[in-house]
Protein backbone atom coordinates (compact mmCIF):
# COMPACT_ATOMS: atom_id res chain seq x y z
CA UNK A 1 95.65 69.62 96.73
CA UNK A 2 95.60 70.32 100.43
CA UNK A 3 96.57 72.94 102.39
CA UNK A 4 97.10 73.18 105.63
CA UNK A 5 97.11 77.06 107.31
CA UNK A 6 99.58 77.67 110.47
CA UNK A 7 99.85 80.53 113.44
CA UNK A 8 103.34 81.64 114.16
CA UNK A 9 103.35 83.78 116.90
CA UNK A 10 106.04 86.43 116.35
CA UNK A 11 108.23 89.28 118.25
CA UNK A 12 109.99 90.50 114.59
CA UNK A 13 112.96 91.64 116.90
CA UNK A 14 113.95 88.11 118.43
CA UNK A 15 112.28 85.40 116.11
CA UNK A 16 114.24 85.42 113.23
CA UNK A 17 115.86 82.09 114.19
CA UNK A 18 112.76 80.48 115.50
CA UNK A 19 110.72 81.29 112.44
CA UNK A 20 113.54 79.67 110.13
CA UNK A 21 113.88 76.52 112.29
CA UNK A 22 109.71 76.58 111.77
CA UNK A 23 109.56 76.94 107.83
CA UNK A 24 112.32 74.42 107.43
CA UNK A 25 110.52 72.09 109.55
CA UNK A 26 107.57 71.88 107.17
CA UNK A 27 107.09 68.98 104.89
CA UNK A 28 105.08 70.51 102.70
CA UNK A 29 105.41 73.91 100.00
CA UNK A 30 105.01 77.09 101.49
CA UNK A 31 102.68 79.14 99.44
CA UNK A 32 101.99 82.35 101.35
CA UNK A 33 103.08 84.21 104.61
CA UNK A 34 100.67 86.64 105.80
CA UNK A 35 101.63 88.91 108.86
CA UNK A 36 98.80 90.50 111.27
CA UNK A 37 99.59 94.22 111.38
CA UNK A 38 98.19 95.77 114.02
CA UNK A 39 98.66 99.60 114.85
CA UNK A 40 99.68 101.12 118.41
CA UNK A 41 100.89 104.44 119.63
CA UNK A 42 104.31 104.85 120.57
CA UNK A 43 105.58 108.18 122.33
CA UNK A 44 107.12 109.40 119.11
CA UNK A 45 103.13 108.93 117.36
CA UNK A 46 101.85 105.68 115.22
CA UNK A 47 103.77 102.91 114.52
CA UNK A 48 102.90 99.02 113.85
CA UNK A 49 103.70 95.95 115.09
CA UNK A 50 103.59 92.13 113.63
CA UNK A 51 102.00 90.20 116.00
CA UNK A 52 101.47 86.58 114.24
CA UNK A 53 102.10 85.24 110.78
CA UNK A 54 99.47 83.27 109.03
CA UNK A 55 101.96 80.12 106.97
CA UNK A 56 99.81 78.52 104.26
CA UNK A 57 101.38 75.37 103.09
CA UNK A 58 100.34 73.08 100.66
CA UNK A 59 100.48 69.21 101.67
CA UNK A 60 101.16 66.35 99.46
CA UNK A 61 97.40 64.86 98.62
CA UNK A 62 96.19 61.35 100.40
């Protein structure tokens, strides 16, 4: 087994279209998706933001 690890660069607001054309567009199985959370502060306090998605996929072998 192979795998092959991908960087999706992401605005969760706008992206949802872009991100589907993406995972669709992989040959290979999609084993995990693993979002970079990264805190900020907004006028109303804390909040978080996803930034970029880590894609593992596993590629056929050979």
């Amino acid at each position: 087994m192979k795998y092959k690890v991908h960087r999706f660069e992401i605005r969760m607001s706008r992206d949802q279209q872009a991100l589907e054309d993406f995972l669709n567009q992989l040959p290979g199985e999609v084993i995990s998706i693993i979002p970079n959370v990264q805190s900020h502060i907004t006028i109303l306090g804390m909040g978080a933001r996803v930034s970029f998605l880590y894609i593992v996929e596993k590629t056929a072998t050979g």
